[in-house]
N, C-alpha and C. Protein backbone atom coordinates (compact mmCIF):
# COMPACT_ATOMS: atom_id res chain seq x y z
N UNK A 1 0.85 -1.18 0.00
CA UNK A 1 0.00 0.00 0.00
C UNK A 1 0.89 1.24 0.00
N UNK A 2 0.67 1.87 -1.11
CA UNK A 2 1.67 3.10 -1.12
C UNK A 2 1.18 4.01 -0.31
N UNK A 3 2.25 5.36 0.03
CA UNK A 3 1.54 6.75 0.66
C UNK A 3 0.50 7.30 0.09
N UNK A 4 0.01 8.26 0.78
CA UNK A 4 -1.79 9.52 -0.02
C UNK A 4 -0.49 10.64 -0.59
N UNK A 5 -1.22 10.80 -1.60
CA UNK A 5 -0.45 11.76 -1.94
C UNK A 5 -0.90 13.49 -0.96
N UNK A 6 0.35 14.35 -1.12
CA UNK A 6 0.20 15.67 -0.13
C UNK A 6 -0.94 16.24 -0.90
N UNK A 7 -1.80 16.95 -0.64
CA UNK A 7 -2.96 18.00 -1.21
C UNK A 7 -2.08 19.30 -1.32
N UNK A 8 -0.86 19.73 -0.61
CA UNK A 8 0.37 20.58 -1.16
C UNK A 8 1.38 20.22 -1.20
N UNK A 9 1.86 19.50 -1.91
CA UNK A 9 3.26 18.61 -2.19
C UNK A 9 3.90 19.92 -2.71
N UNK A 10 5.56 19.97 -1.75
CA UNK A 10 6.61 20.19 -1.73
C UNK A 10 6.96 20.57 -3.60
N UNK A 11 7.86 22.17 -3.51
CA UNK A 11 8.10 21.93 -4.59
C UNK A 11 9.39 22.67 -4.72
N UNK A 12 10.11 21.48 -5.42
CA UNK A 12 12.27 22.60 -4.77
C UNK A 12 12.00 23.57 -5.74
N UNK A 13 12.78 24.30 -5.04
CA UNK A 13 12.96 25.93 -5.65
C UNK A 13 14.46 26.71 -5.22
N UNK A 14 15.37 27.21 -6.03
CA UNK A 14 16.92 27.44 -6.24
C UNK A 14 16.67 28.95 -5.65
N UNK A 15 17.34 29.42 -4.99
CA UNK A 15 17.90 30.82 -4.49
C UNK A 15 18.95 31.38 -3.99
N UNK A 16 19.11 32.00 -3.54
CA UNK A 16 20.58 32.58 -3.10
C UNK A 16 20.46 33.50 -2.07
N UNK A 17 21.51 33.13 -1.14
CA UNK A 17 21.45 33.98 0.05
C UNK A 17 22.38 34.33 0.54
N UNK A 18 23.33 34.99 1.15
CA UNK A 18 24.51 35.68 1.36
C UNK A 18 25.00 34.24 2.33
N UNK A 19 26.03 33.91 2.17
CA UNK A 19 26.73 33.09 2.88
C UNK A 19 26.55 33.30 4.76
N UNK A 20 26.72 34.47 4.87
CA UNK A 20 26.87 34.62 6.61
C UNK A 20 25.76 34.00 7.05
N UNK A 21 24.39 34.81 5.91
CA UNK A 21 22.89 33.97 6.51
C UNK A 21 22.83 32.09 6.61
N UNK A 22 23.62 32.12 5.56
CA UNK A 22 23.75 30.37 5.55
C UNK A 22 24.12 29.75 6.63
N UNK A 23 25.22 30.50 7.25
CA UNK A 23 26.01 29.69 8.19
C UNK A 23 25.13 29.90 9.62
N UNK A 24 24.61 30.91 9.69
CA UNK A 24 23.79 31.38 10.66
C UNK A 24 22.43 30.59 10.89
N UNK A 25 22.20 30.39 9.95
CA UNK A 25 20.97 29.52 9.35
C UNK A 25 21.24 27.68 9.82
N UNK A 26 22.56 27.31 9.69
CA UNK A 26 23.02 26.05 9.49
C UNK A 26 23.01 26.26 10.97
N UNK A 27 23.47 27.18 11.92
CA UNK A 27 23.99 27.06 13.37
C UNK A 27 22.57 27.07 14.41
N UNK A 28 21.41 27.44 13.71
CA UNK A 28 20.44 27.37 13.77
C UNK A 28 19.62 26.26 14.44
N UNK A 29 20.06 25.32 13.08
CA UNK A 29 19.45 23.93 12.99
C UNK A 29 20.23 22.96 13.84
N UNK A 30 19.46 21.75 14.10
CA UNK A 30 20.23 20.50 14.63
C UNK A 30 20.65 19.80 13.19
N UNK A 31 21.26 18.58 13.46
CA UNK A 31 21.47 18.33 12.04
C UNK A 31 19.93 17.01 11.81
N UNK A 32 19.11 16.98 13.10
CA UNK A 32 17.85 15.87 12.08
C UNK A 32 16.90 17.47 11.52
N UNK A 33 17.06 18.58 12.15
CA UNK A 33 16.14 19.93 11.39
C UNK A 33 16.20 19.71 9.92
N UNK A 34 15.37 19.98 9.09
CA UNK A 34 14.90 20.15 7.89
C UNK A 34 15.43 21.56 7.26
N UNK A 35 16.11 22.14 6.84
CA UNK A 35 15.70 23.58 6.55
C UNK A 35 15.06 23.87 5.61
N UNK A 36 14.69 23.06 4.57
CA UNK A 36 13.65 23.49 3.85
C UNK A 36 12.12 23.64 5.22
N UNK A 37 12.21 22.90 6.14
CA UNK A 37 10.38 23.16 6.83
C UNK A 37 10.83 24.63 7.49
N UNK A 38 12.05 24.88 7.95
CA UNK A 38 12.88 26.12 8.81
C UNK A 38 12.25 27.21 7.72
N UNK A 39 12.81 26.88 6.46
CA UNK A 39 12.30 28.54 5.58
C UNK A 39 10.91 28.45 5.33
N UNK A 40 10.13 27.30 4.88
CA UNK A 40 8.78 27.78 4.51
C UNK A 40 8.09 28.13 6.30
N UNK A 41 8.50 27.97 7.31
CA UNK A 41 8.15 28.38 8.22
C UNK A 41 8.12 29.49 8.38
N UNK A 42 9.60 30.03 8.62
CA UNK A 42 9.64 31.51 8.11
C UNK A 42 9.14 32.55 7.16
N UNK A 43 8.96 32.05 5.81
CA UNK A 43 8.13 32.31 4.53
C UNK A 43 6.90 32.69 4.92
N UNK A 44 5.93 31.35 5.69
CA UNK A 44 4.68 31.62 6.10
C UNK A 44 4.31 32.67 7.76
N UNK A 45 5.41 32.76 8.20
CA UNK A 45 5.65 33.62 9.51
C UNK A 45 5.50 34.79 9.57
N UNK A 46 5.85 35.36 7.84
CA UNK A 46 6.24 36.38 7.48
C UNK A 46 5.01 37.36 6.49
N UNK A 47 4.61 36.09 6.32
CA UNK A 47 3.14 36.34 4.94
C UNK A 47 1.85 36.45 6.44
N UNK A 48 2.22 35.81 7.54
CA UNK A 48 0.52 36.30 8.35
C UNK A 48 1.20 37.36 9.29
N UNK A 49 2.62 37.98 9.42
CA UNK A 49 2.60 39.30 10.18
C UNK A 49 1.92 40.23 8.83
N UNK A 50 2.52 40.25 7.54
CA UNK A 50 2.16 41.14 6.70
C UNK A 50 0.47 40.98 6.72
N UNK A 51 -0.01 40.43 6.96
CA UNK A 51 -1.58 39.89 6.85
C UNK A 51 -2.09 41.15 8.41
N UNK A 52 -1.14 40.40 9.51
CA UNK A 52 -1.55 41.05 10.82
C UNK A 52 -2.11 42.75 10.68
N UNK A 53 -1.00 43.31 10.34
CA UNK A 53 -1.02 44.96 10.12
C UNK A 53 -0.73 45.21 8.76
N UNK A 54 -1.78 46.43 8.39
CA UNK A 54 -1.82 47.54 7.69
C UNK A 54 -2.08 48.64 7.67
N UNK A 55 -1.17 49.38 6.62
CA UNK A 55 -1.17 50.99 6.92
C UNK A 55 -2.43 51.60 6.58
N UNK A 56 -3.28 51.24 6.02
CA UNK A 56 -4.39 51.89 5.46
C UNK A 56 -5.83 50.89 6.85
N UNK A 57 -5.27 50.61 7.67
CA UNK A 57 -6.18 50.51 8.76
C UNK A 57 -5.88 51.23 9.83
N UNK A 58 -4.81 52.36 9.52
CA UNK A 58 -4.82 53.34 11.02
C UNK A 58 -5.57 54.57 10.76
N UNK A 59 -5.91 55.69 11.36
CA UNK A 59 -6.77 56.79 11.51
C UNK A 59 -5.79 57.69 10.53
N UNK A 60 -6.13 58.54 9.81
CA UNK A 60 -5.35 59.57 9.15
C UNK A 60 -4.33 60.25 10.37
N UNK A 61 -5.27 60.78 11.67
CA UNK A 61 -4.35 61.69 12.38
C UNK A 61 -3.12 60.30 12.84
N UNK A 62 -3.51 59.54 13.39
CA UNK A 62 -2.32 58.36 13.23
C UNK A 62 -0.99 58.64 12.50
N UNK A 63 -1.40 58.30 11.35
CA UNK A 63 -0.13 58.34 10.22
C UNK A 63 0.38 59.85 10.22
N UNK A 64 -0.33 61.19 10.44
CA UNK A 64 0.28 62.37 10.33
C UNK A 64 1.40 62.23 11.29
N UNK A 65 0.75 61.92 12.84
CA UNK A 65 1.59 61.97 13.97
C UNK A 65 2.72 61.74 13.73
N UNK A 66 2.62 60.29 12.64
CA UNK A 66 4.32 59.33 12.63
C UNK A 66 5.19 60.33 11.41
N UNK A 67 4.57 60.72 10.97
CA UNK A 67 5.14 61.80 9.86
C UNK A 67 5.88 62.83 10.27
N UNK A 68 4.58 63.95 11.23
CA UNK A 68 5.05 64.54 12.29
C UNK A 68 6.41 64.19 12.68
N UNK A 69 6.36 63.32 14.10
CA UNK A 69 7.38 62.53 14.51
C UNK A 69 8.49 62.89 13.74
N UNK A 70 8.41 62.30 12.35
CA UNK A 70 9.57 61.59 11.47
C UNK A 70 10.27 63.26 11.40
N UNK A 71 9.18 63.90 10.97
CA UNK A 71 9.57 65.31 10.42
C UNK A 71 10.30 66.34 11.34
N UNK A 72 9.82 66.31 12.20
CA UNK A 72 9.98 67.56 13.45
C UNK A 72 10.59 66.72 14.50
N UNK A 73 9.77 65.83 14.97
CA UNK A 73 9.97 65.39 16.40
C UNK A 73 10.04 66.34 17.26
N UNK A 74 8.57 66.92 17.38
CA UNK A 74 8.95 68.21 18.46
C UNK A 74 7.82 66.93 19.42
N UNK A 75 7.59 67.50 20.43
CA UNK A 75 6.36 66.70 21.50
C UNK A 75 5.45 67.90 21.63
N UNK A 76 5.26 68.74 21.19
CA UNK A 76 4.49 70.17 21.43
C UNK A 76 3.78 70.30 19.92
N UNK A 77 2.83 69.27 20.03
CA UNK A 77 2.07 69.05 18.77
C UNK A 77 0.72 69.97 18.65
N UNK A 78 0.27 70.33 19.50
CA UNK A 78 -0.58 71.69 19.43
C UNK A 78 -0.23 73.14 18.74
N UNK A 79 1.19 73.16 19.44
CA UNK A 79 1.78 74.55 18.86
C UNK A 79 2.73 74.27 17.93
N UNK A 80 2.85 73.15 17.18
CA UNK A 80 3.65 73.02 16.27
C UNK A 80 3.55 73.73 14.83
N UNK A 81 3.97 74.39 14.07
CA UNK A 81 3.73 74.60 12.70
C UNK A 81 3.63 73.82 11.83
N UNK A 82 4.82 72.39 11.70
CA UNK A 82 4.58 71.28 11.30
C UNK A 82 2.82 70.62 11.57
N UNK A 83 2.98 70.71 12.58
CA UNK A 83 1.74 69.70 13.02
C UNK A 83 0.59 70.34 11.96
N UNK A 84 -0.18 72.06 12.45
CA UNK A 84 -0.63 72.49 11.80
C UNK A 84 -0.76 72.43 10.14
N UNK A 85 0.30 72.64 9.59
CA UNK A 85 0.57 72.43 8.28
C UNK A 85 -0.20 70.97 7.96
N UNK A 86 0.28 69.78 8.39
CA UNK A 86 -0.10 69.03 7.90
C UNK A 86 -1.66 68.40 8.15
N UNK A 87 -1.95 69.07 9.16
CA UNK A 87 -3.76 68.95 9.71
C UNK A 87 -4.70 69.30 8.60
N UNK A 88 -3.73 70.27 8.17
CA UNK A 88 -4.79 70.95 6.52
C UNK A 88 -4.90 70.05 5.32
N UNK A 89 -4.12 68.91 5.80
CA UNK A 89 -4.63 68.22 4.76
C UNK A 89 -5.58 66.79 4.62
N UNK A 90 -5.55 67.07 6.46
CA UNK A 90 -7.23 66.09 6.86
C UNK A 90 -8.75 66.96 6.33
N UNK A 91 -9.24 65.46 5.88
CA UNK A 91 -10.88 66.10 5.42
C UNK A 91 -11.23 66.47 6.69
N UNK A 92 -12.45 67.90 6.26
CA UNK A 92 -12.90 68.96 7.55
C UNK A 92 -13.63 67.85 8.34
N UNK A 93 -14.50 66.39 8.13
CA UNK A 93 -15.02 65.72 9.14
C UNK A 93 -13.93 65.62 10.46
N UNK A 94 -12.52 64.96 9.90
CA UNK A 94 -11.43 64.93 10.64
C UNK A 94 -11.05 65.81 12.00
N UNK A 95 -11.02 67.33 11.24
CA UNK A 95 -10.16 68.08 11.78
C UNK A 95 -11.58 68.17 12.94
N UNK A 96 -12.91 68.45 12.74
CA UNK A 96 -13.65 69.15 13.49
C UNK A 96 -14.00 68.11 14.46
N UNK A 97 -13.85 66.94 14.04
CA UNK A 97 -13.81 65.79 15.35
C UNK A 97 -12.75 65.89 16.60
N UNK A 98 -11.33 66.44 16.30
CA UNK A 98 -10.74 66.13 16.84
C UNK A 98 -10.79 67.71 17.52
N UNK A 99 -11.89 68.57 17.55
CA UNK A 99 -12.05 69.97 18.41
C UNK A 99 -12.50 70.03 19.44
């Protein structure tokens, strides 16, 4: 009686990766570890954080703040000019919510 076959059978695939990661990768593993199950682990680890968060599910004033932040980094976001400046470019529902 042979095996069922996988409903996602394995499929090799050639790439390249900087040597240090290799060795790092190899120091990783035991030697019964798989590293092909090690990367599609990682592969799929990586595909449900990107799944977890997105940028177009935070609040507009959200993303200004981090802009803000990025831009100024003052903490005096009321009296900022930055801050201001960029408030003008929330729709008026926005701005008058946050009065």
């Amino acid at each position: 009686m042979s095996r069922p076959r996988s409903a996602d059978p394995g499929v090799p695939i050639t790439i390249s990766i900087p040597n240090s990661l290799k060795i790092r990768l190899d120091k990783e593993l035991s030697w019964k570890q798989s590293r092909s199950k090690w990367v599609t682990k990682a592969i799929e680890a990586k595909f449900l954080d990107m799944d977890a968060f997105s940028v177009s599910d935070l609040p507009n004033v959200a993303l200004l703040a981090a802009v803000h932040a990025r831009m100024c980094g003052c903490m005096a976001i009321e009296s900022c000019g930055h801050w201001s400046m960029l408030t003008k470019v929330l729709p008026i529902e926005e701005t008058e919510a946050r009065q």
